[in-house]
Protein backbone atom coordinates (compact mmCIF):
# COMPACT_ATOMS: atom_id res chain seq x y z
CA UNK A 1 101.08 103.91 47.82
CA UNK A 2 103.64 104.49 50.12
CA UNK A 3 102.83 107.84 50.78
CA UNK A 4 99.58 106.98 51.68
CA UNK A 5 100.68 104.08 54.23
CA UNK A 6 103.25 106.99 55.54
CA UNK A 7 100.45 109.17 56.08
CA UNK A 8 97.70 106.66 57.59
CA UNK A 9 100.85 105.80 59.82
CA UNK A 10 101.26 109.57 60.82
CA UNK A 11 98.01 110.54 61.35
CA UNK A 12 97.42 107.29 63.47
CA UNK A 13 100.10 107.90 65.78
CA UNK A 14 98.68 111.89 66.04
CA UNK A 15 95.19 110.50 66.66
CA UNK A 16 96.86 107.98 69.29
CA UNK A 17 98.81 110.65 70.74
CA UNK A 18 95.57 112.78 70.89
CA UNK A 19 93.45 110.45 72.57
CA UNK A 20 96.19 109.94 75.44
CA UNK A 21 96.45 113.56 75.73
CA UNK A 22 92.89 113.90 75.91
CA UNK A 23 91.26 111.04 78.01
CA UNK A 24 94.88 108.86 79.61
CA UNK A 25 97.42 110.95 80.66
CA UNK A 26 98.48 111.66 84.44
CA UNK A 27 99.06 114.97 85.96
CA UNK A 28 100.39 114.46 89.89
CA UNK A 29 98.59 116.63 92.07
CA UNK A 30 100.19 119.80 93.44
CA UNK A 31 102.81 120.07 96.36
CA UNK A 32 100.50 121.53 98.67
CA UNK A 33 98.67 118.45 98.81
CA UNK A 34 101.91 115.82 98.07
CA UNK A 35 103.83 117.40 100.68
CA UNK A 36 101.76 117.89 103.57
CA UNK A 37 100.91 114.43 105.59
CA UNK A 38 97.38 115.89 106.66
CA UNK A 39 96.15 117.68 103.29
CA UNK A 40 97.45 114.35 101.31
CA UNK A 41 95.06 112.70 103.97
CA UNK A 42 92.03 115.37 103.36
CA UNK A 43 92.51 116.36 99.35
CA UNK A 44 95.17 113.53 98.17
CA UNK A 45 94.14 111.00 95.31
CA UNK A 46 94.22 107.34 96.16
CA UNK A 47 93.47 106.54 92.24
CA UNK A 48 89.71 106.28 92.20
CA UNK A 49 89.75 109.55 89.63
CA UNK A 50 89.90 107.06 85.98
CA UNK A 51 87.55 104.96 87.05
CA UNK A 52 85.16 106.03 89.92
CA UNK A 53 85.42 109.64 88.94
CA UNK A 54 83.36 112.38 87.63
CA UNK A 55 84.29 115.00 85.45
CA UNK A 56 85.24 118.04 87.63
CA UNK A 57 83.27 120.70 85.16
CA UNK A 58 80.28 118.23 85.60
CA UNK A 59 80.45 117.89 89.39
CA UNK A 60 81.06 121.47 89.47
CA UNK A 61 77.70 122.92 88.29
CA UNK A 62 75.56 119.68 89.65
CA UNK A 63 74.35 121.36 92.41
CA UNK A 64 73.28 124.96 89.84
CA UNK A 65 70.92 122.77 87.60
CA UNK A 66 69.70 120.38 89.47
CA UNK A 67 69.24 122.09 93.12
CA UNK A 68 65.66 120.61 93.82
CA UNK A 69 67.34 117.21 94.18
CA UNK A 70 70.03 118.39 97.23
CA UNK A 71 68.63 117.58 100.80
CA UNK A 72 68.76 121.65 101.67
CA UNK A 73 69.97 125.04 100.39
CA UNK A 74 74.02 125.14 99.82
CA UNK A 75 74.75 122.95 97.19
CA UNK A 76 76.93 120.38 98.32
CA UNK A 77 77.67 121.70 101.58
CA UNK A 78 73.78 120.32 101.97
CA UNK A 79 75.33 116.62 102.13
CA UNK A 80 77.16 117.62 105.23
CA UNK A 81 80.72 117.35 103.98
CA UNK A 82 83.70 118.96 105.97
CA UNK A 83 84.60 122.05 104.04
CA UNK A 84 88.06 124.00 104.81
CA UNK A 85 87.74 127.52 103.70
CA UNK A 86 89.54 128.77 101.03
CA UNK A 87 89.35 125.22 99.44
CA UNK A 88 87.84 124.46 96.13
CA UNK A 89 86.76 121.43 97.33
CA UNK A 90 85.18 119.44 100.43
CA UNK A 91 87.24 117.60 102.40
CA UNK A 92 88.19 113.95 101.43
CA UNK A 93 87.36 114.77 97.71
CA UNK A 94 90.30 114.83 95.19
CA UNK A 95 91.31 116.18 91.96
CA UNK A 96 93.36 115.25 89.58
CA UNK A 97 94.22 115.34 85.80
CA UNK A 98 93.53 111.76 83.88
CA UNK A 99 93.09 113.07 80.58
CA UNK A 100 91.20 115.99 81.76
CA UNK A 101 90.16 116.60 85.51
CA UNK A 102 88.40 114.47 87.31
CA UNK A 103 86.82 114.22 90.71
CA UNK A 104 86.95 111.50 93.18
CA UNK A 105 86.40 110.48 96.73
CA UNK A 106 89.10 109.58 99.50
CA UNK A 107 89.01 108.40 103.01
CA UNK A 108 88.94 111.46 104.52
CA UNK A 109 84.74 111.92 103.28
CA UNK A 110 84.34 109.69 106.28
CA UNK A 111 87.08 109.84 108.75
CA UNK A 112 87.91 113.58 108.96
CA UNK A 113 85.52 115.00 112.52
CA UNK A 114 84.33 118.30 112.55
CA UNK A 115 83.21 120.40 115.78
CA UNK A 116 82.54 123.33 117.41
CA UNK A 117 82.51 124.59 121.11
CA UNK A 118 79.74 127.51 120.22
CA UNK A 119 77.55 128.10 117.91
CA UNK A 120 79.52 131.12 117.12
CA UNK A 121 82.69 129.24 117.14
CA UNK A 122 84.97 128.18 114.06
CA UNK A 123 84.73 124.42 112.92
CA UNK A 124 87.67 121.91 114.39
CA UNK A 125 88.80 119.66 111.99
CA UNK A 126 90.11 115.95 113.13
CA UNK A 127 91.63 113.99 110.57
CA UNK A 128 90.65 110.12 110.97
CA UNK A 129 87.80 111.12 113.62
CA UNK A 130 84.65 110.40 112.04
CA UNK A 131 82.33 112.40 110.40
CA UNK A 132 79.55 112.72 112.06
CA UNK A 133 77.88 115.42 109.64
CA UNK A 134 77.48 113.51 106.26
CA UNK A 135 75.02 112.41 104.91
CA UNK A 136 76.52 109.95 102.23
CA UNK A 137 72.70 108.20 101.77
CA UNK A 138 71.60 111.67 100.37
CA UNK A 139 75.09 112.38 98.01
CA UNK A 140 74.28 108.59 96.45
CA UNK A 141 71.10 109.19 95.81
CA UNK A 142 71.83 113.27 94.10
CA UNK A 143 74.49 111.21 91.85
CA UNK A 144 72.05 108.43 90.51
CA UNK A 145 68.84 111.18 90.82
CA UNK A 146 70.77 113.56 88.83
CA UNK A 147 71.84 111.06 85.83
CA UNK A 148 68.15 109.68 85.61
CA UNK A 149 66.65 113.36 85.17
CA UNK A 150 66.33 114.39 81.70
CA UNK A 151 67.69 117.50 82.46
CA UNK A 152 71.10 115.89 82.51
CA UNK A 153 71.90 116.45 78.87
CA UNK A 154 74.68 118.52 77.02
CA UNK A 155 72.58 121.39 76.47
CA UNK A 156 71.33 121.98 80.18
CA UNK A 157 75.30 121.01 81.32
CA UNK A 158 76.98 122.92 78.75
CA UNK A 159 75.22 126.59 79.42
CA UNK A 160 75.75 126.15 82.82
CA UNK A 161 79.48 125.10 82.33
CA UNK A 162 80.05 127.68 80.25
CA UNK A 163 79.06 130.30 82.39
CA UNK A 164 81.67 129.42 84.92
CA UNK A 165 84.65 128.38 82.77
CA UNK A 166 86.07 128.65 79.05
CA UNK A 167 86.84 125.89 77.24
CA UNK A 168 88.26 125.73 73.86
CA UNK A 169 86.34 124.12 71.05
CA UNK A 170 87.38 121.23 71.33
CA UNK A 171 87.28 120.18 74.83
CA UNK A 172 83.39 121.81 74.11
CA UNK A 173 82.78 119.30 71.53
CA UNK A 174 84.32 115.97 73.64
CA UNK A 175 82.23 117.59 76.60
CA UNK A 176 79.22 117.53 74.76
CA UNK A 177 79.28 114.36 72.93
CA UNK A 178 81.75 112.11 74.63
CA UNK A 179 82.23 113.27 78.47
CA UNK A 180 78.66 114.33 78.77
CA UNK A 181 77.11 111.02 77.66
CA UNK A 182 79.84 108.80 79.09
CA UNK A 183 79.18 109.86 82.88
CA UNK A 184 75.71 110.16 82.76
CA UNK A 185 75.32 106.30 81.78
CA UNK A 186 77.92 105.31 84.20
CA UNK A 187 75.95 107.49 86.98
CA UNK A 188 73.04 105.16 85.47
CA UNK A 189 74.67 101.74 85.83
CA UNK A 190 75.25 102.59 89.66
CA UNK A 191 71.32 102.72 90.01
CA UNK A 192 70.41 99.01 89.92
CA UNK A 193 73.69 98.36 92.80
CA UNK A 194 72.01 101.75 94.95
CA UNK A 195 68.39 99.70 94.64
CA UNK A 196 68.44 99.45 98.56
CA UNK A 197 68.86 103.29 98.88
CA UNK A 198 65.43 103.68 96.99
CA UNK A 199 63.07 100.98 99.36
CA UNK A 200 59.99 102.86 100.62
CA UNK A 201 60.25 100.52 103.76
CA UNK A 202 63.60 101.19 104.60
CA UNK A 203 64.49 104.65 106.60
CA UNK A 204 67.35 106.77 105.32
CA UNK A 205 70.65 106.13 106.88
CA UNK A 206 71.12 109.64 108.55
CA UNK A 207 74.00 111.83 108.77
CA UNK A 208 77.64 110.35 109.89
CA UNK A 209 76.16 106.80 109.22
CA UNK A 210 76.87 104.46 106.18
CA UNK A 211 75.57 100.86 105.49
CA UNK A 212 79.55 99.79 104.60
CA UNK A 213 78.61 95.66 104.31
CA UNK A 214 75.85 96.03 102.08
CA UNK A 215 77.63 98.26 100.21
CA UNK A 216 80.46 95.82 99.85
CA UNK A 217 77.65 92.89 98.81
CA UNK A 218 76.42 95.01 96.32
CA UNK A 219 79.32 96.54 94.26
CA UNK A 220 81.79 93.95 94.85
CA UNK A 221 80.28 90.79 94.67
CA UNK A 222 77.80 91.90 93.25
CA UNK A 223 74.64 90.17 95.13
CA UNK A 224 71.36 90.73 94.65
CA UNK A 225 69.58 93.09 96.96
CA UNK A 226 67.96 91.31 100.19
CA UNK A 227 66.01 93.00 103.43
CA UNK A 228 68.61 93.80 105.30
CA UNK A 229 69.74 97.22 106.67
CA UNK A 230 72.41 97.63 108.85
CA UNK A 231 73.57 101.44 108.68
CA UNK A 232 76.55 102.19 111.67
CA UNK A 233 78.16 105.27 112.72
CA UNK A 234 81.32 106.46 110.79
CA UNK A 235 84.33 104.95 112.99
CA UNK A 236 87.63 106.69 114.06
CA UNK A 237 90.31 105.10 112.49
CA UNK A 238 93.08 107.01 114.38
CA UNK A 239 95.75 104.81 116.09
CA UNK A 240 94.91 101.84 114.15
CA UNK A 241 98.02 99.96 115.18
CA UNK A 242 96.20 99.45 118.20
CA UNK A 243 94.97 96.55 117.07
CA UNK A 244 96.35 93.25 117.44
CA UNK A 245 95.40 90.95 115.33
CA UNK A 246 97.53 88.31 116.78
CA UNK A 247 95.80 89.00 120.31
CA UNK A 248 92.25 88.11 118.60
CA UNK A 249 91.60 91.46 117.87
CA UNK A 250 89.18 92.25 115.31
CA UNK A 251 88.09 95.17 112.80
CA UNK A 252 84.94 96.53 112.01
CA UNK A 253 82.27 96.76 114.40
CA UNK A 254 81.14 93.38 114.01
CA UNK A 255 85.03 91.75 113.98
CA UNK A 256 84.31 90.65 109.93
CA UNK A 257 87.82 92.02 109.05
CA UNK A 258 91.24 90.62 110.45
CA UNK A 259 93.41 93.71 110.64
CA UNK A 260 93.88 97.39 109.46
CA UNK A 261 95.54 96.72 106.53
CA UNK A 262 93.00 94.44 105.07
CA UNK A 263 89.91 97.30 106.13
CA UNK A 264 91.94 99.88 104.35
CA UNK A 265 92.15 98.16 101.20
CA UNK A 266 88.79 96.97 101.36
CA UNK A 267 87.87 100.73 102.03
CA UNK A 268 89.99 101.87 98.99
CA UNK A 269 88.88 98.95 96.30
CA UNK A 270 85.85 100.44 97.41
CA UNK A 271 86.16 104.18 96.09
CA UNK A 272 87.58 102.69 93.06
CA UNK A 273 85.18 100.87 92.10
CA UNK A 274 87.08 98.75 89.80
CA UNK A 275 90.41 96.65 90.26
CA UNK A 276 93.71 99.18 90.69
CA UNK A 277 95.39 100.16 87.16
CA UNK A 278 99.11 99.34 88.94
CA UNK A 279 98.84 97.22 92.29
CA UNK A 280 102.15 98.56 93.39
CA UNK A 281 100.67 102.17 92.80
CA UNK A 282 97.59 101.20 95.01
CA UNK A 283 99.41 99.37 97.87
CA UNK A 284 101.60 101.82 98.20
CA UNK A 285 98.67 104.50 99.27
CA UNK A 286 97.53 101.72 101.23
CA UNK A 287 100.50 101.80 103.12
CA UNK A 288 100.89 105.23 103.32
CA UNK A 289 97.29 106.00 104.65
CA UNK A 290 97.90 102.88 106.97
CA UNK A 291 100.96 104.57 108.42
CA UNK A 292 99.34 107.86 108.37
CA UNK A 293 96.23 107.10 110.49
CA UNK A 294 98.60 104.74 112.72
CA UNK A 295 100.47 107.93 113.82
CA UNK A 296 97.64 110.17 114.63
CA UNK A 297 96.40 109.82 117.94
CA UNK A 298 93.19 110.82 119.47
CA UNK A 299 92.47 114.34 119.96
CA UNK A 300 92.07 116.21 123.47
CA UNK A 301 88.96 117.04 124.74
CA UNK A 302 88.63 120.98 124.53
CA UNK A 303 86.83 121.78 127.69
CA UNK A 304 88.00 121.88 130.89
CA UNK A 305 88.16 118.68 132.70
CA UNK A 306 87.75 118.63 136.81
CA UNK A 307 90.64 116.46 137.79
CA UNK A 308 89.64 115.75 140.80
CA UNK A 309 86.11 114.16 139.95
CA UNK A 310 88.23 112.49 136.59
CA UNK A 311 90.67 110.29 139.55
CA UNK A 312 87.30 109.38 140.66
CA UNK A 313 85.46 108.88 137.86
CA UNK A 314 88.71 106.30 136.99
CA UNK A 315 87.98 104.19 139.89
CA UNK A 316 84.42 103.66 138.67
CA UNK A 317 85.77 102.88 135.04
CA UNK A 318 87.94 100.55 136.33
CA UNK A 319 84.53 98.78 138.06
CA UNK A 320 82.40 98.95 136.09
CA UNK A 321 83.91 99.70 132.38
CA UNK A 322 87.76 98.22 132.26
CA UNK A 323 86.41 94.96 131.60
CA UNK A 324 86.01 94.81 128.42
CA UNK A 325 87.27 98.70 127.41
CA UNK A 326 90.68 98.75 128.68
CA UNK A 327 91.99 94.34 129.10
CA UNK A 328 92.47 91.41 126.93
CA UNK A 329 89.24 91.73 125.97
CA UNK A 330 89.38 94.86 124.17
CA UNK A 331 89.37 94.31 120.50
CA UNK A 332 87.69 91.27 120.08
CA UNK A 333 84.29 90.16 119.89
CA UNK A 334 81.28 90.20 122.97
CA UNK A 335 78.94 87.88 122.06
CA UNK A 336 75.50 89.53 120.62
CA UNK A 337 73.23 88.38 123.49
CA UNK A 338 76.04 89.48 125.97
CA UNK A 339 75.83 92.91 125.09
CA UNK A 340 72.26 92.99 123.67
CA UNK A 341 72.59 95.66 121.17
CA UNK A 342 70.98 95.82 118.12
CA UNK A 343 71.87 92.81 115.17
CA UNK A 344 70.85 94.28 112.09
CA UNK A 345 74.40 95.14 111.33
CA UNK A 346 75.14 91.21 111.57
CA UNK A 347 72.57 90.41 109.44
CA UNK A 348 74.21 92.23 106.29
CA UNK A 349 76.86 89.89 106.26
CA UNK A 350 77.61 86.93 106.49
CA UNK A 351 80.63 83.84 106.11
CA UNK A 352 79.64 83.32 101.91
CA UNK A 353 80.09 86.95 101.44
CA UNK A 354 83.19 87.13 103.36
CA UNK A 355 84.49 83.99 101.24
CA UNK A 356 83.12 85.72 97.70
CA UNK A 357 84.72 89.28 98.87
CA UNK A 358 87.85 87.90 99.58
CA UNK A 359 88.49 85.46 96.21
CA UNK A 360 87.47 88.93 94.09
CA UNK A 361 90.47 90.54 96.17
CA UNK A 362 92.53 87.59 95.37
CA UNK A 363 91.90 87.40 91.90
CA UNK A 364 93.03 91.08 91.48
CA UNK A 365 96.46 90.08 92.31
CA UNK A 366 96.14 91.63 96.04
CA UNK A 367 97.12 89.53 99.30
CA UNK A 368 95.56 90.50 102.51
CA UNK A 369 94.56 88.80 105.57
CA UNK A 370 91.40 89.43 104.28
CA UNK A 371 87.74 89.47 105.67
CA UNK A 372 86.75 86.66 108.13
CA UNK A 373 85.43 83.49 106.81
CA UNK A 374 83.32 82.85 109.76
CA UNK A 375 80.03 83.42 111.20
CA UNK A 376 78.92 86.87 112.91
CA UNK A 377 77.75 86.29 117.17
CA UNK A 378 78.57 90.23 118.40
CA UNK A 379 80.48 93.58 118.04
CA UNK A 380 83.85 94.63 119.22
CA UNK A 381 84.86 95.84 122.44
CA UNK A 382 85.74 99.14 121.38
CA UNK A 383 88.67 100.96 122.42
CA UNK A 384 87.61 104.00 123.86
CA UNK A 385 90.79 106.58 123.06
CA UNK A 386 89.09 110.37 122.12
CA UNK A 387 85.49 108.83 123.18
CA UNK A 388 84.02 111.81 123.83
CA UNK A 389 84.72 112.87 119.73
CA UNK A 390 82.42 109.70 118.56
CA UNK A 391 79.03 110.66 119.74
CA UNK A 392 76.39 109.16 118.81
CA UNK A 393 77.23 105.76 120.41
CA UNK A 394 76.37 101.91 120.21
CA UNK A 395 77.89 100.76 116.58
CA UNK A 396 74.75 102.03 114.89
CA UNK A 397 74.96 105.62 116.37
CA UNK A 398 71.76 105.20 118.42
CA UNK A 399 71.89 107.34 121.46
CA UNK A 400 73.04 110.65 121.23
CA UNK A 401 75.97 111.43 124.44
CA UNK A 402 77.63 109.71 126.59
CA UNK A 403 74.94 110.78 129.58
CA UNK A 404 72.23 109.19 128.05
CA UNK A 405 74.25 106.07 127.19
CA UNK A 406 74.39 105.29 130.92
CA UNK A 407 70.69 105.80 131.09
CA UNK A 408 68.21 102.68 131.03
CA UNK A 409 67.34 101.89 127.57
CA UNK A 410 64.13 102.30 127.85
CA UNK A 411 64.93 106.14 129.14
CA UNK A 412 67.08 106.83 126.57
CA UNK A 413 65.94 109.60 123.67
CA UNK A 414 63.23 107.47 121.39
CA UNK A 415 64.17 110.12 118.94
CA UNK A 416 66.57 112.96 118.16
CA UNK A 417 68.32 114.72 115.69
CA UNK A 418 72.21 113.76 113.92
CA UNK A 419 74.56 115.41 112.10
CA UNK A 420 74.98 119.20 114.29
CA UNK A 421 78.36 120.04 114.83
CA UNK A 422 77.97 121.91 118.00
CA UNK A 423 79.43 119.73 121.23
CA UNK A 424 77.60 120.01 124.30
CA UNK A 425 80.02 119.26 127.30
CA UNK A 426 76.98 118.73 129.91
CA UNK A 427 76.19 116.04 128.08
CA UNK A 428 79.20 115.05 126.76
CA UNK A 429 77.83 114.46 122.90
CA UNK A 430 76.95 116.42 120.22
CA UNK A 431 73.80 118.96 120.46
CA UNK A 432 70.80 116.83 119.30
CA UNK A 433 67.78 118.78 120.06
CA UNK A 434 66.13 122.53 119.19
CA UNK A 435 65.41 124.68 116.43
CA UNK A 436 69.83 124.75 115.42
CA UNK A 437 70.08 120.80 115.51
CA UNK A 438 66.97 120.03 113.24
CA UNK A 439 67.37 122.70 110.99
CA UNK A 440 71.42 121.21 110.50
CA UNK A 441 70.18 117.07 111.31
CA UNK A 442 68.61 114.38 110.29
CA UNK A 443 66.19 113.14 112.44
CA UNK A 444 66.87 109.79 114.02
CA UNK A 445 64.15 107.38 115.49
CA UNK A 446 64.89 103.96 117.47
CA UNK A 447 61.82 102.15 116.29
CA UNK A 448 63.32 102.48 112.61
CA UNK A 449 64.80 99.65 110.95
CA UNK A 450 68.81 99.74 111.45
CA UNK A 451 68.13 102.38 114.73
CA UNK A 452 67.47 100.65 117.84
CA UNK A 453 68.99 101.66 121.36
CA UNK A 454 68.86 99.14 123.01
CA UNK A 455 71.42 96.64 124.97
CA UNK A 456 74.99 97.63 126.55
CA UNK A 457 73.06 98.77 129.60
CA UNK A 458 76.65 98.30 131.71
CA UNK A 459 76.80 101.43 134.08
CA UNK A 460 73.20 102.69 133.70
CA UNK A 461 72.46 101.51 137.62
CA UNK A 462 75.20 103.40 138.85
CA UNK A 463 74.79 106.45 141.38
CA UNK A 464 74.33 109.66 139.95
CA UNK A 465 76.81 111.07 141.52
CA UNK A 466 79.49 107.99 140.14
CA UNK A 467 77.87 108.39 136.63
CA UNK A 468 79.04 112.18 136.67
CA UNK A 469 82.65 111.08 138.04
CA UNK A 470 82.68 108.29 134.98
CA UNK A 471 81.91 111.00 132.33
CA UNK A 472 84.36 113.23 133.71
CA UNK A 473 87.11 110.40 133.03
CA UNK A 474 85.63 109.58 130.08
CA UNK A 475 86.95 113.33 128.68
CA UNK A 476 90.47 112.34 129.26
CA UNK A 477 90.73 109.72 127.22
């Protein structure tokens, strides 16, 4: 009897030890991603792999068996991410070993820019500039599309897999009837929270635009869907410390969050999906992608600047912009029917949610100033530092360059296309028209839900001759 309690006891522990082995234990990523500040940024894990993640050999052949559900031709370079050549992976994706590898997203899928001076030129990459070029509405909906296609089975998965990679028999078998299974109903339980994604009477978000408060309403607290729509450009989040929180200054484009370090965790609990395994482990990215994105400072405009029509382009600034870009006001809220823009990006949030989002914080054992516990009236004041990098402007990405923004709204482009990396210095924005620009875009119309122009018409009666000197400045910031 003994024996037999010795070896129930042995093979116990070996099945134990298995399992970790298998589906628990931590590998740290390599030194070439550890070690370098800006590839920890782009490729470094922030912990989202156990819970939020999807098995690499999975994510890997996606794109092979189920290509008539990407937006275009080039598997997932289709969604618009940043991808560094030579790299197995797009930019602000990770990958890392919890029992076996895993793939996850970072911060860097939205706030690493990428541009080009020529069509023939190489891509630019900005870390914390925002990316204008994804088109995170289309990689939601592959994820869920994918999982509810009956072609996502071990069979279809496996034969793919298998012509790509060897596995041994059995990392086969818990592929085929553990890991297989496994992500395809978690890919399935995401459906009901991505409802709002699927509405026939809502327009897709675009590229290098994301609906971030609904989002947050919908995963975590969990509310039921409602008609609002409130997609807004991806922000730069260099030179964060910027703000000051104790001048007034708020976060977000609306002002819903108090400071960078609450946005950043928000951000993170976000890509998690789930409260962190170790808060110490989690803060401590927080604080290291806090201090990270402090440091880095706005990029240079790469185009030659006339200085002389800049000094006079500053004098106009200081007229007619300084205002509210560049004095107290700066970082804190205008009032909604001060600078007229559109509100649909108020009206996915409001002072319950705030109160809801921050308790769920609080009950994960996480202090933060938190989200504010007040009513929406405007958007921030932005500052304007690398400016000329953020095209399209107005918070919900609505007019294309900087040119047009000082143009009437009612003269302003009724539609155009998002998402080409090509700068055009005339205009000081991002090409948006012609064959290159649709074929690359996604086509953006102000009379859709979440996409009017109109408001912040400051500077659009200026001379001609003092809008050109106001761009010019504009570059050197």
């Amino acid at each position: 009897m003994a024996a037999l309690v010795a070896l129930v006891l042995v093979l116990g522990a070996a099945g134990g030890a298995f399992a970790w082995y298998k589906f628990f234990r931590e590998e740290p990523q390599p030194e070439w991603i550890t070690n370098d500040p800006d590839m920890r940024f782009k490729y470094g894990s922030i912990g989202a792999e156990r819970d939020a993640g999807i098995p690499y050999w999975i994510f890997y052949v996606l794109p092979r068996v189920f290509p008539d559900l990407l937006p275009g031709p080039g598997g997932y370079a289709s969604f618009g991410v940043v991808w560094e050549e030579g790299q197995e992976l797009p930019v602000g994706f990770s990958k890392k070993v919890a029992g076996f590898p895993r793939v996850a997203n970072n911060c860097a899928s939205c706030h690493v820019a990428s541009y080009r001076t020529a069509p023939d030129a190489p891509p630019v990459l900005v870390p914390a500039g925002p990316n204008h070029t994804l088109n995170l509405w289309a990689f939601f909906r592959f994820l869920v599309d994918c999982a509810k296609d009956p072609r996502f089975n071990a069979d279809n998965l496996m034969a793919e897999i298998r012509l790509v990679t060897g596995m041994s028999f059995v990392d086969r078998m818990l592929y085929r009837f553990l890991i297989i299974p496994v992500t395809k109903k978690r890919l399935l339980e995401r459906e009901r929270q991505f409802a709002w994604l699927y509405r026939a009477d809502f327009p897709p978000w675009g590229r290098g635009r994301d609906d971030a408060m609904n989002l947050t309403k919908y995963f975590m607290i969990r509310w039921p869907m409602d008609d609002s729509l409130g997609p807004t450009d991806m922000p730069s989040i260099w030179n964060l410390g910027k703000y000051k929180p104790e001048r007034g200054m708020r976060l977000n484009f609306a002002g819903d969050s108090h400071d960078p370090y609450s946005v950043i965790i928000d951000s993170a609990l976000g890509l998690l999906g789930a409260p962190p395994k170790d808060n110490a482990e989690f803060l401590g990215h927080v604080k290291w992608i806090q201090d990270y994105v402090t440091a880095k400072r706005a990029p240079p405009y790469p185009f030659p600047i006339d200085a002389a029509q800049a000094e006079r382009g500053k004098a106009v600034f200081d007229a007619a912009c300084a205002a509210c870009h560049a004095s107290a006001r700066t970082g804190t809220v205008v009032p909604l029917a001060e600078i007229g823009t559109s509100r649909d990006r108020i009206d996915t949030w409001n002072e319950k949610a705030a109160r809801e989002a921050n308790e769920v914080v609080r009950d994960m054992g996480i202090e933060r100033p938190g989200l504010v516990e007040a009513p929406l009236t405007g958007y921030v004041a932005a500052f304007l530092d690398g400016i000329w990098l953020r095209a399209p402007y107005l918070h919900n990405g609505s007019v294309p360059s900087l040119r047009d923004l000082l143009l009437p709204p009612a003269e302003r482009p009724a539609t155009f296309w998002r998402g080409y990396d090509v700068y055009d210095p005339a205009r000081a924005g991002f090409v948006s028209s012609g064959p290159e620009a649709e074929r690359a875009g996604t086509r953006h119309d102000v009379a859709a839900k979440g996409g009017g122009n109109q408001g912040h018409a400051f500077g659009t009666d200026l001379p001609a001759a003092d809008k050109d000197a106001l761009v010019e400045y504009l570059k050197t910031l």
